[in-house]
C-alpha atoms as a PDB file:
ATOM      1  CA  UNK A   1       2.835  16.483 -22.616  1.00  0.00           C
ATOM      2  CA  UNK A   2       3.750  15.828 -26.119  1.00  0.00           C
ATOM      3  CA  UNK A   3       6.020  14.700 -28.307  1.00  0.00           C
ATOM      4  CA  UNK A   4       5.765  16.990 -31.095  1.00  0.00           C
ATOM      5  CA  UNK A   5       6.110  20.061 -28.789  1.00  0.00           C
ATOM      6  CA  UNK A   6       8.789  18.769 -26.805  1.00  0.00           C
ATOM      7  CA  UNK A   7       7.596  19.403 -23.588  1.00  0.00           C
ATOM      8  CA  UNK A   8       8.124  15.755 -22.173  1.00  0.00           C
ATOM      9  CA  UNK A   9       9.167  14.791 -18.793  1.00  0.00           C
ATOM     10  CA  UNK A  10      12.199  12.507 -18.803  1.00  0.00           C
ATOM     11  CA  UNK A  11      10.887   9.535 -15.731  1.00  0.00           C
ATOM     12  CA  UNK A  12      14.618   9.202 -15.496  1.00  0.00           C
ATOM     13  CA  UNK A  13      15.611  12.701 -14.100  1.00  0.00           C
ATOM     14  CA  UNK A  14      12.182  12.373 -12.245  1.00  0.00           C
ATOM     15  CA  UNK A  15      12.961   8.757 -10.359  1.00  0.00           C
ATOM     16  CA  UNK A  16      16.833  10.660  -9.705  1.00  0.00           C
ATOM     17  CA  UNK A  17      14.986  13.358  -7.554  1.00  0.00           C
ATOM     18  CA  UNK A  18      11.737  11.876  -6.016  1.00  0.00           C
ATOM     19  CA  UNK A  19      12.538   8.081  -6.541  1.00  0.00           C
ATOM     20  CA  UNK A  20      10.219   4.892  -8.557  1.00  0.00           C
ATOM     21  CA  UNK A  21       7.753   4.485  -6.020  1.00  0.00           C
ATOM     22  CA  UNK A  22       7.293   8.411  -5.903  1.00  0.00           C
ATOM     23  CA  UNK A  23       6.584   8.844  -9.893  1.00  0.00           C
ATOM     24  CA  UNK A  24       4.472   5.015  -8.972  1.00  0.00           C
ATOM     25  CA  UNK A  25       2.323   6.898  -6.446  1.00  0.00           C
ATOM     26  CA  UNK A  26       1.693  10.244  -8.018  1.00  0.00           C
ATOM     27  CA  UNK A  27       0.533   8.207 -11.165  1.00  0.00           C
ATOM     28  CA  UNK A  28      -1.926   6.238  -9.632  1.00  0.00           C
ATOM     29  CA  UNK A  29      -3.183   8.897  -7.163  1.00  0.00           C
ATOM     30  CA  UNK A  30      -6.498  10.749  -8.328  1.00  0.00           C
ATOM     31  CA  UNK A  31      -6.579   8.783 -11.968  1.00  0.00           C
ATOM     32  CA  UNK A  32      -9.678   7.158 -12.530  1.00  0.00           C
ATOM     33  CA  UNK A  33     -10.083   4.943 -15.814  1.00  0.00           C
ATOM     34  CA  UNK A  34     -10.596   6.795 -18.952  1.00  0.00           C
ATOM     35  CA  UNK A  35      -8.897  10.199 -17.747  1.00  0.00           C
ATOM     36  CA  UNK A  36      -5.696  11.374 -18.658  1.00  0.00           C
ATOM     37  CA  UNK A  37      -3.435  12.120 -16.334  1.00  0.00           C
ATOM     38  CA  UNK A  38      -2.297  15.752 -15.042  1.00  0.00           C
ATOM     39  CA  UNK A  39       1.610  15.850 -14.634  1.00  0.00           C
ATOM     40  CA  UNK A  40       2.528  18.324 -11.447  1.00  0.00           C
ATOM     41  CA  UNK A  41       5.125  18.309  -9.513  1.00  0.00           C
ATOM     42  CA  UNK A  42       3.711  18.888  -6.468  1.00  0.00           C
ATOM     43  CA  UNK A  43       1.898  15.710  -6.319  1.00  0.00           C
ATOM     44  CA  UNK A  44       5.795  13.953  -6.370  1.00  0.00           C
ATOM     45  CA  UNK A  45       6.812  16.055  -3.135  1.00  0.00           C
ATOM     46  CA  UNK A  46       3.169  14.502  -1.754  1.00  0.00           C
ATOM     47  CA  UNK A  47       4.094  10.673  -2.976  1.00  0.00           C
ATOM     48  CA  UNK A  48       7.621  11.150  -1.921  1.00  0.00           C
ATOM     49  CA  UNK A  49       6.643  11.980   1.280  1.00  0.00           C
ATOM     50  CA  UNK A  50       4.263   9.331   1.587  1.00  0.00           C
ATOM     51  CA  UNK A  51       6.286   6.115   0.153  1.00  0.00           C
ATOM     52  CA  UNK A  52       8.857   7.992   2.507  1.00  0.00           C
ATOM     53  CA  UNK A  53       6.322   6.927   5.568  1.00  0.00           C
ATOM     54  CA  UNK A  54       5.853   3.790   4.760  1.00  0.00           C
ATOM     55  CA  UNK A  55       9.197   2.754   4.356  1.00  0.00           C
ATOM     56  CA  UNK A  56       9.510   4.116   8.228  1.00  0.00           C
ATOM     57  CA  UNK A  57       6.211   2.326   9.586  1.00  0.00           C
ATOM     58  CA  UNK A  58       7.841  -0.415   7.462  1.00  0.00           C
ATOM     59  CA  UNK A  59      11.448  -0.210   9.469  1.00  0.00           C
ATOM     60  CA  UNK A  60       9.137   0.236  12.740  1.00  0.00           C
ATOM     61  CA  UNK A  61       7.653  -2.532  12.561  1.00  0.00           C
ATOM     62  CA  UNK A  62      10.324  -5.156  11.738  1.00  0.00           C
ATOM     63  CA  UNK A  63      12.733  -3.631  14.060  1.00  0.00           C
ATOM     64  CA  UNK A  64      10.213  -4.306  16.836  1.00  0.00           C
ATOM     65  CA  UNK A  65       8.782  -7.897  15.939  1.00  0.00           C
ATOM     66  CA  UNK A  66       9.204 -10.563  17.676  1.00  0.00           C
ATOM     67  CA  UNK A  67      11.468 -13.451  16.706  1.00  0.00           C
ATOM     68  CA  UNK A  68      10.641 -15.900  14.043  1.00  0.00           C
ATOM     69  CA  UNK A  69      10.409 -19.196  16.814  1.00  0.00           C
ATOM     70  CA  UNK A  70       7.825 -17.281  18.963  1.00  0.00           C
ATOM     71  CA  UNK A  71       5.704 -16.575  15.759  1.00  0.00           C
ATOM     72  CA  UNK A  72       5.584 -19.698  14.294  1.00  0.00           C
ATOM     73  CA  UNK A  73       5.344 -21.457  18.409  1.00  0.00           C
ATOM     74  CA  UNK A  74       2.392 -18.910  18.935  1.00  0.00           C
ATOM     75  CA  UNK A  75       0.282 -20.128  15.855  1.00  0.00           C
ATOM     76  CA  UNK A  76       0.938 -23.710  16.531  1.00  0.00           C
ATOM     77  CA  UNK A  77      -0.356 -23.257  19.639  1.00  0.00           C
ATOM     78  CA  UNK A  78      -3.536 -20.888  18.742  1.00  0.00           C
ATOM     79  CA  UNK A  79      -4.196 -21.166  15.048  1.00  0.00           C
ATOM     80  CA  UNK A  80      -7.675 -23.462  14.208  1.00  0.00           C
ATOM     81  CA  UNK A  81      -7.080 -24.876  10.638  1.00  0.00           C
ATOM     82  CA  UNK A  82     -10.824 -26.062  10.546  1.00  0.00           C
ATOM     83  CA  UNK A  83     -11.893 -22.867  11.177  1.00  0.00           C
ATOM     84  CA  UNK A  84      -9.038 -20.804   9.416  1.00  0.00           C
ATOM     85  CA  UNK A  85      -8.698 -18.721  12.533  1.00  0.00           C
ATOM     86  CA  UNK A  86      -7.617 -18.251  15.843  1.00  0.00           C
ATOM     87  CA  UNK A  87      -8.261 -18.845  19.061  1.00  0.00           C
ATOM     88  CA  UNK A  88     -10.880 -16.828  20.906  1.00  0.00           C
ATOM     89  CA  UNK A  89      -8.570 -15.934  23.308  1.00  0.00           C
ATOM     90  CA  UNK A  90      -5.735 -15.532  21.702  1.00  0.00           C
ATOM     91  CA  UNK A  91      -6.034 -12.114  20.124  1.00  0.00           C
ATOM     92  CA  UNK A  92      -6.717  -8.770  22.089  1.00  0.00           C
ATOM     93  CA  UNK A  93      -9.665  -6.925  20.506  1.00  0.00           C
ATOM     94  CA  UNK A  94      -6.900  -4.740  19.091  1.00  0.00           C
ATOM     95  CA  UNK A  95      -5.773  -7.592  16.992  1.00  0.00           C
ATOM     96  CA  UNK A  96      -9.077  -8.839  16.221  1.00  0.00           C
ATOM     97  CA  UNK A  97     -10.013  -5.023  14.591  1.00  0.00           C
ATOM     98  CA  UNK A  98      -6.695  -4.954  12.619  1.00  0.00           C
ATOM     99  CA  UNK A  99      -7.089  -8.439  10.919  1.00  0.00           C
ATOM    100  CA  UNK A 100     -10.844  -7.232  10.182  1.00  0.00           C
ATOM    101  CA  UNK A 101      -9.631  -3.937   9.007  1.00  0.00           C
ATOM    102  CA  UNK A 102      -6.727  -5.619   6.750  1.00  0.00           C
ATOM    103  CA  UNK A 103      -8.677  -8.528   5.255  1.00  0.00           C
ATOM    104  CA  UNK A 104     -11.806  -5.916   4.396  1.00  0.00           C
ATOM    105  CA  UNK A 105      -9.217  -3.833   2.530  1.00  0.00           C
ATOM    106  CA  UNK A 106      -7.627  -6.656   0.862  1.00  0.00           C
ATOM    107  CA  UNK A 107     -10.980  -7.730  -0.775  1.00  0.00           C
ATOM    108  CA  UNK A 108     -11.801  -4.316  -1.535  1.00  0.00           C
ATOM    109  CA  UNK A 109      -8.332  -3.954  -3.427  1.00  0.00           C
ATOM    110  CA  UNK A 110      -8.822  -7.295  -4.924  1.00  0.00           C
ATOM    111  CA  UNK A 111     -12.015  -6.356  -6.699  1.00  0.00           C
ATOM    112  CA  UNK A 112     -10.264  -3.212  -7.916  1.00  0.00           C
ATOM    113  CA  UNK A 113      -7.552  -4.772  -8.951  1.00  0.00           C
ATOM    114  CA  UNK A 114      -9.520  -7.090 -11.352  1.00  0.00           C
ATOM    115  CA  UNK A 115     -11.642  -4.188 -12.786  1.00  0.00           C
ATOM    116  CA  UNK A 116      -8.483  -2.368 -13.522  1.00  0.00           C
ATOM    117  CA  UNK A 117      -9.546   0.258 -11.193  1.00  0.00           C
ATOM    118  CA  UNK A 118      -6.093   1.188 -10.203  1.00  0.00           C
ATOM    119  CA  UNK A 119      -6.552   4.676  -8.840  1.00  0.00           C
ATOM    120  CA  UNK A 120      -9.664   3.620  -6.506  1.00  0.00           C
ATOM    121  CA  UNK A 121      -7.314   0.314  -5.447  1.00  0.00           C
ATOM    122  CA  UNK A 122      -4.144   2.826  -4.519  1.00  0.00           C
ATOM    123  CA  UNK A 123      -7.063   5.535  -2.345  1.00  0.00           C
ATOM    124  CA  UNK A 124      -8.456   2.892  -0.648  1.00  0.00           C
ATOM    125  CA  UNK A 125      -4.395   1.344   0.488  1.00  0.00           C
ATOM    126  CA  UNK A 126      -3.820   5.293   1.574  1.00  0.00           C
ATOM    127  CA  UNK A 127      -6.927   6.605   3.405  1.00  0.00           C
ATOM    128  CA  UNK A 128      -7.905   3.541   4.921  1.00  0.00           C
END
């Protein structure tokens, strides 16, 4: 895109039709630092679609929590401060694999993050 030849893409018609996080994700997606970045629409139907899921895993899962007492009763009762953990027993294995899972990915992303490594930080967060 330039300037000169006038062959811009106005963001504002673009965040009308596909939405902010849309143009957010098909920025970040495949860019690697030092690389400029290839505008095509089909990557915004792809980001659309996927901001699209995670606002509906988002919905999911606060329709379906529990309420706020029985959170805040259940780590009272199982949460180790010494140890900054929980109970042995009281997490399935399930549980045990997601908080590994999630707190592996969050130091990944952290590292990225401070290396302004952007596009690595946004493909690990969507092919984890």
């Amino acid at each position: 895109m330039s300037k000169t030849l006038e062959n811009g893409i106005d963001p504002i018609e673009i965040i009308d039709k596909y939405g902010a996080d849309a143009l957010r994700f098909s920025l970040l997606s495949g860019t690697t630092m030092g690389n400029d970045i290839r505008y095509m629409p089909e990557k915004l139907e792809q980001a659309s679609n996927f901001a699209n899921k995670i606002w509906n895993a988002a919905k999911f899962i606060i329709m379906n929590r529990p309420e706020e007492e029985k959170i805040i009763q259940f780590r009272k009762e199982n949460y180790v401060e010494e140890k900054n953990t929980y109970k042995d027993d009281a997490l399935t294995i399930e549980d045990k694999w997601i908080m590994n899972k999630l707190n592996t990915l969050i130091r990944e992303i952290t590292v990225n993050i401070e290396n302004y490594d952007l596009g690595v930080a946004f493909h690990a967060i969507c092919y984890i």
